[in-house]
PDB file of N, CA and C in Angstrom:
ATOM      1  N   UNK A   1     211.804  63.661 -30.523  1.00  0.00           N
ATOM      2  CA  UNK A   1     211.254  64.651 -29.626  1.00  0.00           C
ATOM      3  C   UNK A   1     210.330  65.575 -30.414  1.00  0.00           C
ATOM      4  N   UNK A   2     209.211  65.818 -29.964  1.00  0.00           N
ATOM      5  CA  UNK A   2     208.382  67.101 -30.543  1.00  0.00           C
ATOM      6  C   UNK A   2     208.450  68.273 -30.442  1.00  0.00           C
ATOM      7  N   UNK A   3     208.322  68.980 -31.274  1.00  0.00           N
ATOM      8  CA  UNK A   3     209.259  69.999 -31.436  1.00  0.00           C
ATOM      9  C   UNK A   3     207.967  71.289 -30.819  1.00  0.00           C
ATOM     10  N   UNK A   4     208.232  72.168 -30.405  1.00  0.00           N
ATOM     11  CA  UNK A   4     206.793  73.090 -29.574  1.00  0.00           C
ATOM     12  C   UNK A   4     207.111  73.746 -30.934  1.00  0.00           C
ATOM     13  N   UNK A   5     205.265  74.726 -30.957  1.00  0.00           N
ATOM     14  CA  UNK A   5     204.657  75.569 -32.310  1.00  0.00           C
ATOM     15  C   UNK A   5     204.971  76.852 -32.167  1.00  0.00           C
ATOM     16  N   UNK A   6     204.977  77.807 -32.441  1.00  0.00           N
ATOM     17  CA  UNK A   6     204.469  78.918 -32.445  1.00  0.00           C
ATOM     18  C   UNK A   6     203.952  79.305 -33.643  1.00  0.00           C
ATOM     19  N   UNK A   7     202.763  80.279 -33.300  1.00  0.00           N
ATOM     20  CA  UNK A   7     201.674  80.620 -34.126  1.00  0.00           C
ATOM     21  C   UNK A   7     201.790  82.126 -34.159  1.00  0.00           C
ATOM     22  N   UNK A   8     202.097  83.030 -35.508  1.00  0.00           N
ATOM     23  CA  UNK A   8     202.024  83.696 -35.606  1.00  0.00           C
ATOM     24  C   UNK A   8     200.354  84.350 -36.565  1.00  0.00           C
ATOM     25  N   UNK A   9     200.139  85.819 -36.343  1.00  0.00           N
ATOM     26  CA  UNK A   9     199.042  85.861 -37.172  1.00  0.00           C
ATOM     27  C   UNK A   9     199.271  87.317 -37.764  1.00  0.00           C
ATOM     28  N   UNK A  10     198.785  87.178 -39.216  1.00  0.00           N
ATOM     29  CA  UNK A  10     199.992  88.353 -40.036  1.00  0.00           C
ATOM     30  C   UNK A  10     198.431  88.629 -40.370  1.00  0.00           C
ATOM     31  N   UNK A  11     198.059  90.258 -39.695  1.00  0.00           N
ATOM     32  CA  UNK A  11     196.803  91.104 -40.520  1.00  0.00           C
ATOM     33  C   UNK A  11     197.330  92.317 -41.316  1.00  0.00           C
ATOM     34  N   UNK A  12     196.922  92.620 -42.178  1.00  0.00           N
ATOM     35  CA  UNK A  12     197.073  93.986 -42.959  1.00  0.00           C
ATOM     36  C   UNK A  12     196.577  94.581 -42.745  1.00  0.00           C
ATOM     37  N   UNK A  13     196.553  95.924 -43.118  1.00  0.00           N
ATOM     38  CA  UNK A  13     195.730  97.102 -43.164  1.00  0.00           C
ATOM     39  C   UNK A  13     195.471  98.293 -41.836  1.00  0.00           C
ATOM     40  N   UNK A  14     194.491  98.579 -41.623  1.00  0.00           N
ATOM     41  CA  UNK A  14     194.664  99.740 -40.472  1.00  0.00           C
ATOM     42  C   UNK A  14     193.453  99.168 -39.384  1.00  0.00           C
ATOM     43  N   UNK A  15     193.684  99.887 -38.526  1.00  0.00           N
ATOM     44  CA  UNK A  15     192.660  98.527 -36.825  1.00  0.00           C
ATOM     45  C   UNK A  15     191.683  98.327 -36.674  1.00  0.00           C
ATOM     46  N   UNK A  16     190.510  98.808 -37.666  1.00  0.00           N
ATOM     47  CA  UNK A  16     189.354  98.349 -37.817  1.00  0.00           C
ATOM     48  C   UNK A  16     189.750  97.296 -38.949  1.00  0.00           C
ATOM     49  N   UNK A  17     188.734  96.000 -39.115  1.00  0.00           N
ATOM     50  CA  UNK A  17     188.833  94.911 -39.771  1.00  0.00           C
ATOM     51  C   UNK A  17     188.145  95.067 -41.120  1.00  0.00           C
ATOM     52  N   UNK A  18     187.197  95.972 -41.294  1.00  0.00           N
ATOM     53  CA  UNK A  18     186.318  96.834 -42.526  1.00  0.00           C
ATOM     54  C   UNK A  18     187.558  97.582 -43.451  1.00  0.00           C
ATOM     55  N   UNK A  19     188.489  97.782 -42.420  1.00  0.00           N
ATOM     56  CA  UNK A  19     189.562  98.434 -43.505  1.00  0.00           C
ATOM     57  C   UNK A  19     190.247  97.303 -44.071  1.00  0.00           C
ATOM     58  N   UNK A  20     190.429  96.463 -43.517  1.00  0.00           N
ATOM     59  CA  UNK A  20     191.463  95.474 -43.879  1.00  0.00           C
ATOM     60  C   UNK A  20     191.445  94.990 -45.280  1.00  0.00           C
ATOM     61  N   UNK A  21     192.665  94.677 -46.107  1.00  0.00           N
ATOM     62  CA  UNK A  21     192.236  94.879 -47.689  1.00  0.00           C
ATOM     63  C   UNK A  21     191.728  93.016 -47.903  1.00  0.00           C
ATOM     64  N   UNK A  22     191.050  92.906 -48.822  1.00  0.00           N
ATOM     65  CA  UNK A  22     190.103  91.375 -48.786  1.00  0.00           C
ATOM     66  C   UNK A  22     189.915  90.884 -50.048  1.00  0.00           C
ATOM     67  N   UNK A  23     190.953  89.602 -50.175  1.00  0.00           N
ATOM     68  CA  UNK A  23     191.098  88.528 -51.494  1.00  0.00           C
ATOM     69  C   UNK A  23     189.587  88.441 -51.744  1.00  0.00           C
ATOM     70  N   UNK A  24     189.679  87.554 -53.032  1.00  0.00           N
ATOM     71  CA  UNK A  24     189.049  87.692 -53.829  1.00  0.00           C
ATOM     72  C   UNK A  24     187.608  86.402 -52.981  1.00  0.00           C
ATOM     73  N   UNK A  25     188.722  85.799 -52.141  1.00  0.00           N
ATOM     74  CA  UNK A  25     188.380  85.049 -51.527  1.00  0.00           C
ATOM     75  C   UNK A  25     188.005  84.989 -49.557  1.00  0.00           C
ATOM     76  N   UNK A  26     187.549  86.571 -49.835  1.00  0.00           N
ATOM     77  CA  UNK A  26     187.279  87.279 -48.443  1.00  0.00           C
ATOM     78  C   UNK A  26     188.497  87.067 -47.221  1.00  0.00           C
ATOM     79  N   UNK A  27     189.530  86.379 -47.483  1.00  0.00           N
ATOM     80  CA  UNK A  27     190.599  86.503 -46.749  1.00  0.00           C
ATOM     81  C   UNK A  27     191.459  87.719 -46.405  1.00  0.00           C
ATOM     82  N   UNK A  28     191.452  88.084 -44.673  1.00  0.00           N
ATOM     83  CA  UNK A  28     192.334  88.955 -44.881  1.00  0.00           C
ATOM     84  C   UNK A  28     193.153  88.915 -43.744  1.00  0.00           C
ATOM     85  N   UNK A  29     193.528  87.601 -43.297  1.00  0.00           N
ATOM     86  CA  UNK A  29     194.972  87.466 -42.541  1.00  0.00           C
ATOM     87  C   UNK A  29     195.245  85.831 -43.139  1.00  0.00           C
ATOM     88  N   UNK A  30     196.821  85.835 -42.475  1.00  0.00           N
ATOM     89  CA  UNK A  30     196.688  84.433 -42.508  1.00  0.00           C
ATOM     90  C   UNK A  30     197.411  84.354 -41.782  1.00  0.00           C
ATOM     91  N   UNK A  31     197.234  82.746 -40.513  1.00  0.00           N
ATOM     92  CA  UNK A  31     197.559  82.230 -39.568  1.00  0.00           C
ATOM     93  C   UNK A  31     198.540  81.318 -40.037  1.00  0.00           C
ATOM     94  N   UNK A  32     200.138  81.374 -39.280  1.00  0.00           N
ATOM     95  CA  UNK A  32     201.358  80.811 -39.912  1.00  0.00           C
ATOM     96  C   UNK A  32     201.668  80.096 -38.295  1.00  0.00           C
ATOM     97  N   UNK A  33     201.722  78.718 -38.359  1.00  0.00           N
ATOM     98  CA  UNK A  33     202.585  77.942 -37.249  1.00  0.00           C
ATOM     99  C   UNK A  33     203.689  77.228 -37.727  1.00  0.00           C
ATOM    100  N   UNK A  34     204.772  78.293 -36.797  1.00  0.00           N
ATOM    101  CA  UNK A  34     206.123  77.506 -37.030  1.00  0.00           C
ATOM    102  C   UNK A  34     206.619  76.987 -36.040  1.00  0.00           C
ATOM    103  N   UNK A  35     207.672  76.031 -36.123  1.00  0.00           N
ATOM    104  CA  UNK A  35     208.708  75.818 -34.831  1.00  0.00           C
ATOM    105  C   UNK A  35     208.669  76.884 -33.920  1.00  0.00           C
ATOM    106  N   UNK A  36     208.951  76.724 -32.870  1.00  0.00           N
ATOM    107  CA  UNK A  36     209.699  77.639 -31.615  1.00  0.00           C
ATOM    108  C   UNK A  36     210.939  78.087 -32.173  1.00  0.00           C
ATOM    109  N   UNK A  37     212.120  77.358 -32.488  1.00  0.00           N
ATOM    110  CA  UNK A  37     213.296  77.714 -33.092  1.00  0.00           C
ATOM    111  C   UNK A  37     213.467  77.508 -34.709  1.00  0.00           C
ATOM    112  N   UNK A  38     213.904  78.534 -35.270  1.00  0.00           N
ATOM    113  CA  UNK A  38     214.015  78.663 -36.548  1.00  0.00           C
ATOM    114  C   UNK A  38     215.178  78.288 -37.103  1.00  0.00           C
ATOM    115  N   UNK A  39     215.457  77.157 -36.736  1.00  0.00           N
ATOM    116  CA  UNK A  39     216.837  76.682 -37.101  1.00  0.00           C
ATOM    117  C   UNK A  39     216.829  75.793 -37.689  1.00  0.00           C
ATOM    118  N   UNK A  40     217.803  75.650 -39.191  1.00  0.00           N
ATOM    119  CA  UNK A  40     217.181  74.212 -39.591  1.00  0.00           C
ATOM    120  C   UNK A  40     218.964  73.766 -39.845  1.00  0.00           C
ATOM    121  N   UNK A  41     219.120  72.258 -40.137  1.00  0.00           N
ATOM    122  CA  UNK A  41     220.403  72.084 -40.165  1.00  0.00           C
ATOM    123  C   UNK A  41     220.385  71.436 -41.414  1.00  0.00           C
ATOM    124  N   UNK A  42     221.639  71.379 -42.270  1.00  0.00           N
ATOM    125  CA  UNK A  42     221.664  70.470 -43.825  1.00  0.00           C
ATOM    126  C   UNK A  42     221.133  69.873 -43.697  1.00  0.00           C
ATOM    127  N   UNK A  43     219.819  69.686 -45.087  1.00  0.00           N
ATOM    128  CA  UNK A  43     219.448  68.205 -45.016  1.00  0.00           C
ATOM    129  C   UNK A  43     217.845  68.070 -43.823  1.00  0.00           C
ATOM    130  N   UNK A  44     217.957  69.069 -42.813  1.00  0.00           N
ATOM    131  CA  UNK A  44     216.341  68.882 -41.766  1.00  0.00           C
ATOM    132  C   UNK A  44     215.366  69.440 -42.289  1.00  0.00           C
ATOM    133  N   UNK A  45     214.171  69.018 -42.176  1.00  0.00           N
ATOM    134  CA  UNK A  45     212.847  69.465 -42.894  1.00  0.00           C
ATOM    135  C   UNK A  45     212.041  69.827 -41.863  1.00  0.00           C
ATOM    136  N   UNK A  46     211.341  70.603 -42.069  1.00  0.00           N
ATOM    137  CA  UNK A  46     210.252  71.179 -41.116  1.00  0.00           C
ATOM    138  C   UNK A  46     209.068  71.617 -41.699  1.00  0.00           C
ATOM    139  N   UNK A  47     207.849  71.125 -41.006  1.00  0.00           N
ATOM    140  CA  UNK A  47     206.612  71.474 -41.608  1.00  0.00           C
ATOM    141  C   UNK A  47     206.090  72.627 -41.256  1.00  0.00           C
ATOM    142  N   UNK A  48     205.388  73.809 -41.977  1.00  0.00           N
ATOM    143  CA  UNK A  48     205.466  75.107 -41.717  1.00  0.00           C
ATOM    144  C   UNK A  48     203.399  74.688 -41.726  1.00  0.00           C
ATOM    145  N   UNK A  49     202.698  75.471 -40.968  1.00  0.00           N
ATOM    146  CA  UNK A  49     201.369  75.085 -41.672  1.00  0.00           C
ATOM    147  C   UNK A  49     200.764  76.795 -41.625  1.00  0.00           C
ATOM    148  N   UNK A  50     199.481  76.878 -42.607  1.00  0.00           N
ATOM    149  CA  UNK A  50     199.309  78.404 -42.544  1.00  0.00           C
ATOM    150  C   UNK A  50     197.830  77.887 -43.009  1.00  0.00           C
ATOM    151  N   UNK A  51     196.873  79.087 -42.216  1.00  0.00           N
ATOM    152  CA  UNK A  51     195.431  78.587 -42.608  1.00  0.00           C
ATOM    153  C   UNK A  51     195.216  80.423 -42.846  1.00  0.00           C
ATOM    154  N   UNK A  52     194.439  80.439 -43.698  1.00  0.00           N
ATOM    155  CA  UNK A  52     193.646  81.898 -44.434  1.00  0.00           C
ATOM    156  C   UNK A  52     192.286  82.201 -43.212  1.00  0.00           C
ATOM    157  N   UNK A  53     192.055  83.214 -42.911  1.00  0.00           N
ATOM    158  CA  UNK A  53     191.037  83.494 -41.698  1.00  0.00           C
ATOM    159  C   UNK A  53     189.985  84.768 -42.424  1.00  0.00           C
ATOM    160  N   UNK A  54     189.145  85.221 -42.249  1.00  0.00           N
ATOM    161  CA  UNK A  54     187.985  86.207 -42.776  1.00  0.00           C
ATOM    162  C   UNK A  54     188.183  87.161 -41.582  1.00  0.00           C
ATOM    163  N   UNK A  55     187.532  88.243 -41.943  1.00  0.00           N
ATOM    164  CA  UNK A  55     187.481  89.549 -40.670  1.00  0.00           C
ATOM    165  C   UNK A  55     186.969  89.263 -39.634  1.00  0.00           C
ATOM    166  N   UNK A  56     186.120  87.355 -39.349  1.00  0.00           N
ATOM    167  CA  UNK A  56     185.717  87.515 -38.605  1.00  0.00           C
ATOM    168  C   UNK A  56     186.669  86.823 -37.498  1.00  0.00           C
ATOM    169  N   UNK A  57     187.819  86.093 -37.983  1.00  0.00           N
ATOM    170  CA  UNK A  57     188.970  85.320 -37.818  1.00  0.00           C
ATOM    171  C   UNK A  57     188.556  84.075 -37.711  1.00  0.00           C
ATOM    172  N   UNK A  58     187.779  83.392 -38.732  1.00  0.00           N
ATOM    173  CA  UNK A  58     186.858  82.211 -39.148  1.00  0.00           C
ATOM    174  C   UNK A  58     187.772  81.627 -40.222  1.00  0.00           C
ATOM    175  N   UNK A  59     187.711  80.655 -40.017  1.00  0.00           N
ATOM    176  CA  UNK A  59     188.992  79.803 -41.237  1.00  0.00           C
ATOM    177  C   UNK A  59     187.911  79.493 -42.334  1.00  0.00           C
ATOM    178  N   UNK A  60     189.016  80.335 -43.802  1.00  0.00           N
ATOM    179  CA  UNK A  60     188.492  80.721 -45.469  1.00  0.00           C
ATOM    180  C   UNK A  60     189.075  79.340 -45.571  1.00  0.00           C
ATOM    181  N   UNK A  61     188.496  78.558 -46.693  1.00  0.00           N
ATOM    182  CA  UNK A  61     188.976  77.323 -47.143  1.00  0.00           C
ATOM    183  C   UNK A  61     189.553  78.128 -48.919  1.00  0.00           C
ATOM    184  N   UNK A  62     190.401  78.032 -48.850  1.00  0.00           N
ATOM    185  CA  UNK A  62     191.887  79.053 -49.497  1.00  0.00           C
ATOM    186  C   UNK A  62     192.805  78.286 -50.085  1.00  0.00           C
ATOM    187  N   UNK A  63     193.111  78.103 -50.642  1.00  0.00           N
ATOM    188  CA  UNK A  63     194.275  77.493 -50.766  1.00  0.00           C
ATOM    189  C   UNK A  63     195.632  78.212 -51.012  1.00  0.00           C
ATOM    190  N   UNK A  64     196.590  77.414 -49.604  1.00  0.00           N
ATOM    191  CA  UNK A  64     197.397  78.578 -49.042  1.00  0.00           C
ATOM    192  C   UNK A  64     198.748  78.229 -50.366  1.00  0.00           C
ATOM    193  N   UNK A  65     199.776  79.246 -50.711  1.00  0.00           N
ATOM    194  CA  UNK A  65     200.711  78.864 -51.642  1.00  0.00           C
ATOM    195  C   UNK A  65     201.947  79.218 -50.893  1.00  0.00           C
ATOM    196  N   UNK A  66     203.717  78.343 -51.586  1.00  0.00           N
ATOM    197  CA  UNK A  66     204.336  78.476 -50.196  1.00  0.00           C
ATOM    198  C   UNK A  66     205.721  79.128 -51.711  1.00  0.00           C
ATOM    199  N   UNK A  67     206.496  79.695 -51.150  1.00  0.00           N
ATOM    200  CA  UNK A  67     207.555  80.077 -52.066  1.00  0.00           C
ATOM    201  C   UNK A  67     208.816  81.097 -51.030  1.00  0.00           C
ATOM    202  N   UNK A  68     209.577  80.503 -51.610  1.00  0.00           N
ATOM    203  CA  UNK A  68     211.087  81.066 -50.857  1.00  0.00           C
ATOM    204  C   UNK A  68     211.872  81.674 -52.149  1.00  0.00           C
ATOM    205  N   UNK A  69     212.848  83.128 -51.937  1.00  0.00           N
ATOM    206  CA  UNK A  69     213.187  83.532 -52.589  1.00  0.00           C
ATOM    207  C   UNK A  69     214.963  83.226 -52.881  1.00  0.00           C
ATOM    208  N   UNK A  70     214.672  82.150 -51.821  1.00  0.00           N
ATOM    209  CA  UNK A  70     216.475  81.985 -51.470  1.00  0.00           C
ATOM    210  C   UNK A  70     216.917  80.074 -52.171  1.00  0.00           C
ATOM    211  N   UNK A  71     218.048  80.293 -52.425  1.00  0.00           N
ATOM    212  CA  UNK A  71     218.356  78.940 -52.916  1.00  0.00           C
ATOM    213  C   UNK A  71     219.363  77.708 -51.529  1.00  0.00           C
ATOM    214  N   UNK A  72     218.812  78.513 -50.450  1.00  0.00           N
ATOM    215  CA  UNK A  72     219.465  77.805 -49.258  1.00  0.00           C
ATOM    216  C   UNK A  72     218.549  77.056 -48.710  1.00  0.00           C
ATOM    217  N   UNK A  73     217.316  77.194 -49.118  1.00  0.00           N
ATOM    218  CA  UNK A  73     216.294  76.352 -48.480  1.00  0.00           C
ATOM    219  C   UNK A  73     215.230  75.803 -49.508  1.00  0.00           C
ATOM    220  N   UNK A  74     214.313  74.990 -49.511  1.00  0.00           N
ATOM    221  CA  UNK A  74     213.314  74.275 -50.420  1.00  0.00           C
ATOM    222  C   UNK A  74     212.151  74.631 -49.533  1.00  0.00           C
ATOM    223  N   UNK A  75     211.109  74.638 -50.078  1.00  0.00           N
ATOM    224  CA  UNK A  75     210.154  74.584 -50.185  1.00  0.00           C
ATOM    225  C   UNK A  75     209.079  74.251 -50.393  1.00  0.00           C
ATOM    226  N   UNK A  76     208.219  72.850 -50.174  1.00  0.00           N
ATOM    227  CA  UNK A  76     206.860  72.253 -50.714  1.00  0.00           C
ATOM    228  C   UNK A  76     205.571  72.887 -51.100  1.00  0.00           C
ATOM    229  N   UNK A  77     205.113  72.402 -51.821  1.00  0.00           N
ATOM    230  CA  UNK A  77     203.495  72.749 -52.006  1.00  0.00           C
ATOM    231  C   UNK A  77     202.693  72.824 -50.297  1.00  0.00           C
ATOM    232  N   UNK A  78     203.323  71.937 -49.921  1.00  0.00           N
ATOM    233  CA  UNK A  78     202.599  71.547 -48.364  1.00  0.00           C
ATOM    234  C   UNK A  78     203.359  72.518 -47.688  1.00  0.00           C
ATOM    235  N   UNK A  79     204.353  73.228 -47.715  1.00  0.00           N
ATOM    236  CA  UNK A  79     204.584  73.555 -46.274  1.00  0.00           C
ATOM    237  C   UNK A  79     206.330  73.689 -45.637  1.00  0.00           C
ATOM    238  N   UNK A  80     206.961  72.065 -46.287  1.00  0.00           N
ATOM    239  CA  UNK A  80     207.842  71.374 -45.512  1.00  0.00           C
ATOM    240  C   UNK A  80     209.196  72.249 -45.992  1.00  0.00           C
ATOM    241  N   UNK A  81     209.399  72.738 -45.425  1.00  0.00           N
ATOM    242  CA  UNK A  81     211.154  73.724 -45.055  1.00  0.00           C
ATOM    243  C   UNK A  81     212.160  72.903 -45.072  1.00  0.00           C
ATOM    244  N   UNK A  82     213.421  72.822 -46.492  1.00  0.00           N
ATOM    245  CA  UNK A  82     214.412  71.725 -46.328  1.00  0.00           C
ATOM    246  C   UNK A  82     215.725  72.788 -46.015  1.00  0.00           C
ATOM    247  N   UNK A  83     216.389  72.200 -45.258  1.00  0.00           N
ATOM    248  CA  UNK A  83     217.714  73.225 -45.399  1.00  0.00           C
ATOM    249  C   UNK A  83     218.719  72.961 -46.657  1.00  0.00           C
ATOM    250  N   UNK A  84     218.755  73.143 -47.385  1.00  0.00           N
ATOM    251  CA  UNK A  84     220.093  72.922 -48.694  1.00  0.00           C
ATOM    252  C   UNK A  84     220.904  73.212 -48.642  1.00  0.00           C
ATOM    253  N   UNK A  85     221.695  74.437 -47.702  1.00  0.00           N
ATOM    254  CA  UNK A  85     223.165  74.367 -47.534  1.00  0.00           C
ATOM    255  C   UNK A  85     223.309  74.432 -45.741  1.00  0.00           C
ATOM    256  N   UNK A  86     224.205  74.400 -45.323  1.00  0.00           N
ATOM    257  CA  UNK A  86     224.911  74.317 -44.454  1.00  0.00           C
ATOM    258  C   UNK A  86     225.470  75.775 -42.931  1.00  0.00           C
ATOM    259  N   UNK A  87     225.268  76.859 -44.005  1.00  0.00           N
ATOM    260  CA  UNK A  87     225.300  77.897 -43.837  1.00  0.00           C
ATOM    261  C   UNK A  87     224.467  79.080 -44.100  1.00  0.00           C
ATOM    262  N   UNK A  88     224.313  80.400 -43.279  1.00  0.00           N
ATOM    263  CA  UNK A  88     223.467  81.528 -43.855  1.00  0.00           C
ATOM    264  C   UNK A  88     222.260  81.575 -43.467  1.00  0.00           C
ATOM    265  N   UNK A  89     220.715  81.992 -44.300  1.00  0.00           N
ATOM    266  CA  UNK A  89     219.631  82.126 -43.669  1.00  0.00           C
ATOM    267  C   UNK A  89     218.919  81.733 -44.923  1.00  0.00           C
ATOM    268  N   UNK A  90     217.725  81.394 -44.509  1.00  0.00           N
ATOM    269  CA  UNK A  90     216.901  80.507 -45.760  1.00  0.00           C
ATOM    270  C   UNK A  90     215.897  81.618 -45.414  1.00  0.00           C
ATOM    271  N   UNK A  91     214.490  81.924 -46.581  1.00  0.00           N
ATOM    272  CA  UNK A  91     213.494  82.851 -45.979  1.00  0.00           C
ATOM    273  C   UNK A  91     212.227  81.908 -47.041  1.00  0.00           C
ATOM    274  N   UNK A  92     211.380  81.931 -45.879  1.00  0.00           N
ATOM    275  CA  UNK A  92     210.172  81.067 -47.454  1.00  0.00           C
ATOM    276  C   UNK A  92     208.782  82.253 -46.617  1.00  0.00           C
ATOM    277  N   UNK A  93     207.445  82.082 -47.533  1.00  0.00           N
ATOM    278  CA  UNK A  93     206.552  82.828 -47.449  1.00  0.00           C
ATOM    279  C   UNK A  93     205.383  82.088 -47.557  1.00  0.00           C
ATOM    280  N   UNK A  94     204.180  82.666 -47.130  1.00  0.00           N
ATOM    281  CA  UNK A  94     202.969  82.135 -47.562  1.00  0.00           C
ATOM    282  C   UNK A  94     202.214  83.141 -48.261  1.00  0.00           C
ATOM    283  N   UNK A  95     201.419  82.455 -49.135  1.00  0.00           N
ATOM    284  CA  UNK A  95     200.027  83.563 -49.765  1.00  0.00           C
ATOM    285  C   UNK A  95     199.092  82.975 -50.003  1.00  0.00           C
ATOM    286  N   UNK A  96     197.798  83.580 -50.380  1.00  0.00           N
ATOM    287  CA  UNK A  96     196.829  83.537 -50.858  1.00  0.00           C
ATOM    288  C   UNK A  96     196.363  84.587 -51.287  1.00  0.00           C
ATOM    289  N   UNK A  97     196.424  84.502 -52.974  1.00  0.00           N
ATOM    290  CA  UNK A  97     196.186  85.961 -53.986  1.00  0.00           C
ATOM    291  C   UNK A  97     197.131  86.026 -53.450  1.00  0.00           C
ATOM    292  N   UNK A  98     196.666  87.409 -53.374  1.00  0.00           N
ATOM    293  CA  UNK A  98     197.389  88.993 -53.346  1.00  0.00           C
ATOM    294  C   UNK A  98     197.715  88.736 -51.809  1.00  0.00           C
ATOM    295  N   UNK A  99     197.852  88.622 -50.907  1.00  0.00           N
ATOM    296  CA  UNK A  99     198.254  88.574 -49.822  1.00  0.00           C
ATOM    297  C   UNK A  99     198.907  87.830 -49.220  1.00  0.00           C
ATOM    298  N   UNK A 100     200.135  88.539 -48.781  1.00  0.00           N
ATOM    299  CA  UNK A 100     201.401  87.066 -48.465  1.00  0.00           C
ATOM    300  C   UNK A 100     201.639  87.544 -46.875  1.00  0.00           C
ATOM    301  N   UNK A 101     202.464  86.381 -46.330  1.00  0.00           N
ATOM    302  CA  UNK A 101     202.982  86.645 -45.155  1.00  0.00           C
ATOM    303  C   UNK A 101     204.406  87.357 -44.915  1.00  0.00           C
ATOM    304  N   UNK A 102     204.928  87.823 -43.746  1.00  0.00           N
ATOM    305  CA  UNK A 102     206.070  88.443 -43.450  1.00  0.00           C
ATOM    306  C   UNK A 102     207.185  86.962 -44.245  1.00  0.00           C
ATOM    307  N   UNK A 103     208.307  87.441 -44.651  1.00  0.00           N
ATOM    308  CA  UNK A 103     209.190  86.628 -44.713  1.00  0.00           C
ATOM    309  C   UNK A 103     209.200  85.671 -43.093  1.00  0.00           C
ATOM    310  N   UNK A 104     209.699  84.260 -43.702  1.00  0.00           N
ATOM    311  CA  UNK A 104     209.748  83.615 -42.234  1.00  0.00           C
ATOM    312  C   UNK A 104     211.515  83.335 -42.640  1.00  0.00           C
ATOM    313  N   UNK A 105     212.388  83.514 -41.153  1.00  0.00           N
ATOM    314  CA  UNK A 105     213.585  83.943 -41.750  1.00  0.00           C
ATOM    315  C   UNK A 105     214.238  82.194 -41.348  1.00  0.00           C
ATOM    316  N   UNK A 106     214.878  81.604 -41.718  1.00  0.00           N
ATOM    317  CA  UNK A 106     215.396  80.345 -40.682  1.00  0.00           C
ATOM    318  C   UNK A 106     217.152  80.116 -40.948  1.00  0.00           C
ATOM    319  N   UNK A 107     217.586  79.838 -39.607  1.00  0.00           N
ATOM    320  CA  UNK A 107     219.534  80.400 -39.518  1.00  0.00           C
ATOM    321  C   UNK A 107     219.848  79.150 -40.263  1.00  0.00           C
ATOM    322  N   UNK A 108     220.281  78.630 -40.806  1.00  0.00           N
ATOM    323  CA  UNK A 108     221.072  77.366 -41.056  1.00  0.00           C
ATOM    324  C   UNK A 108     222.249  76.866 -40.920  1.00  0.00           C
ATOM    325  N   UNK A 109     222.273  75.869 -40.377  1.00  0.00           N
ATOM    326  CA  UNK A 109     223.557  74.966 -40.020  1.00  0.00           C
ATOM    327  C   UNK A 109     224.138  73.884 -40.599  1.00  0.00           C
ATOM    328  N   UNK A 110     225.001  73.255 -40.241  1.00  0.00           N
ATOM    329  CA  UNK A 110     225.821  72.252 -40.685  1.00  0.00           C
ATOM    330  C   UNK A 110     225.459  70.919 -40.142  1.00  0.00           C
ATOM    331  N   UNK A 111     225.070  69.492 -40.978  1.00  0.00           N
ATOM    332  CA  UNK A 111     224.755  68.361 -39.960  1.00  0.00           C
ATOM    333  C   UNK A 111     225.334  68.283 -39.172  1.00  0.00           C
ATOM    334  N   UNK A 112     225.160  67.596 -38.292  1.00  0.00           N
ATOM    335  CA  UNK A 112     226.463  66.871 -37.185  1.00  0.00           C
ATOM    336  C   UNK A 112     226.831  65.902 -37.971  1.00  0.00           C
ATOM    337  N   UNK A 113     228.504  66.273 -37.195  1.00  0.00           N
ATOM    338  CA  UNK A 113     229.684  65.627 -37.334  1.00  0.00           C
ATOM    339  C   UNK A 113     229.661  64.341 -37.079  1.00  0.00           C
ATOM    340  N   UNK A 114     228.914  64.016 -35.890  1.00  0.00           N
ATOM    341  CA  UNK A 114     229.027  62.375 -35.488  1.00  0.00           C
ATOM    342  C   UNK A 114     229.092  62.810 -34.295  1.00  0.00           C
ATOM    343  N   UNK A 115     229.142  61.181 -33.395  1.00  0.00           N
ATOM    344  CA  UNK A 115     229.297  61.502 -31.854  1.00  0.00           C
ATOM    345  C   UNK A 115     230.880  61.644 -31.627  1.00  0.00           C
ATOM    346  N   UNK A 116     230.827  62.514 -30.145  1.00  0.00           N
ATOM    347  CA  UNK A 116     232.135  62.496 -29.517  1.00  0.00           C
ATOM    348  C   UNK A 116     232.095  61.789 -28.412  1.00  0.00           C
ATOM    349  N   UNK A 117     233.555  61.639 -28.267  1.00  0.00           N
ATOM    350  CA  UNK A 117     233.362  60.729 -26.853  1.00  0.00           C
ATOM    351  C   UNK A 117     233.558  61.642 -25.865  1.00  0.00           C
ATOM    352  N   UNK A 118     233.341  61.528 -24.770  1.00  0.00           N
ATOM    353  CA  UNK A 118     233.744  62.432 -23.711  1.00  0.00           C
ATOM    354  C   UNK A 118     234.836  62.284 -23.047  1.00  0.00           C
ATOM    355  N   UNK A 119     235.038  63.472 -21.770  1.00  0.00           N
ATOM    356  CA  UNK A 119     237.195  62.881 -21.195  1.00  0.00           C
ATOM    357  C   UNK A 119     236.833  61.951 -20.512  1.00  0.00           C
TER     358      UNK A 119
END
């Protein structure tokens, strides 16, 4: 089954876009699509994708970097969200330079057990 996106978009700074603070690489948001549900279970992977945008919200060719501060979840060069334990909350991030995204938080669970039968 395919799983639906949501697209978040993380800007800094104050509400004019002239304020907004700007990599080295004129970037100053970046566009993060995740799952709908942030749930991952032992062992499920999920592809996270994030594109760098300019003040004018024009996609910077950037290269986006991915890092989690937690040892419950993995993390790829690309993107892909592994769950490693069973329990708790995993958190991974995006950047480019100096500018990262909000923590992305995800609950984690336990594989399934197997099937049950019903009464």
């Amino acid at each position: 089954m395919r799983a639906q996106l949501a697209t978040a978009l993380l800007l800094l700074g104050g509400a004019a876009c002239s304020d907004l603070p700007v990599t080295g690489d004129g970037v100053v948001a970046l566009q993060i699509t995740t799952p709908v549900t942030l749930t991952l279970r032992q062992g499920e992977s999920v592809t996270l994708t994030a594109r760098a945008l300019d003040a004018s919200g024009e996609p910077v060719a950037a290269a986006v970097e991915w890092s989690t501060p937690d040892t419950t979840v993995t993390v790829s060069a690309s993107g892909v969200v592994t769950g490693v334990t069973g329990s708790g909350v995993g958190r991974v991030q995006a950047a480019v330079g100096t500018l990262s995204s909000n923590l992305i938080t995800f609950t984690l669970q336990p594989p399934p057990t197997g099937l049950r039968a019903g009464p």
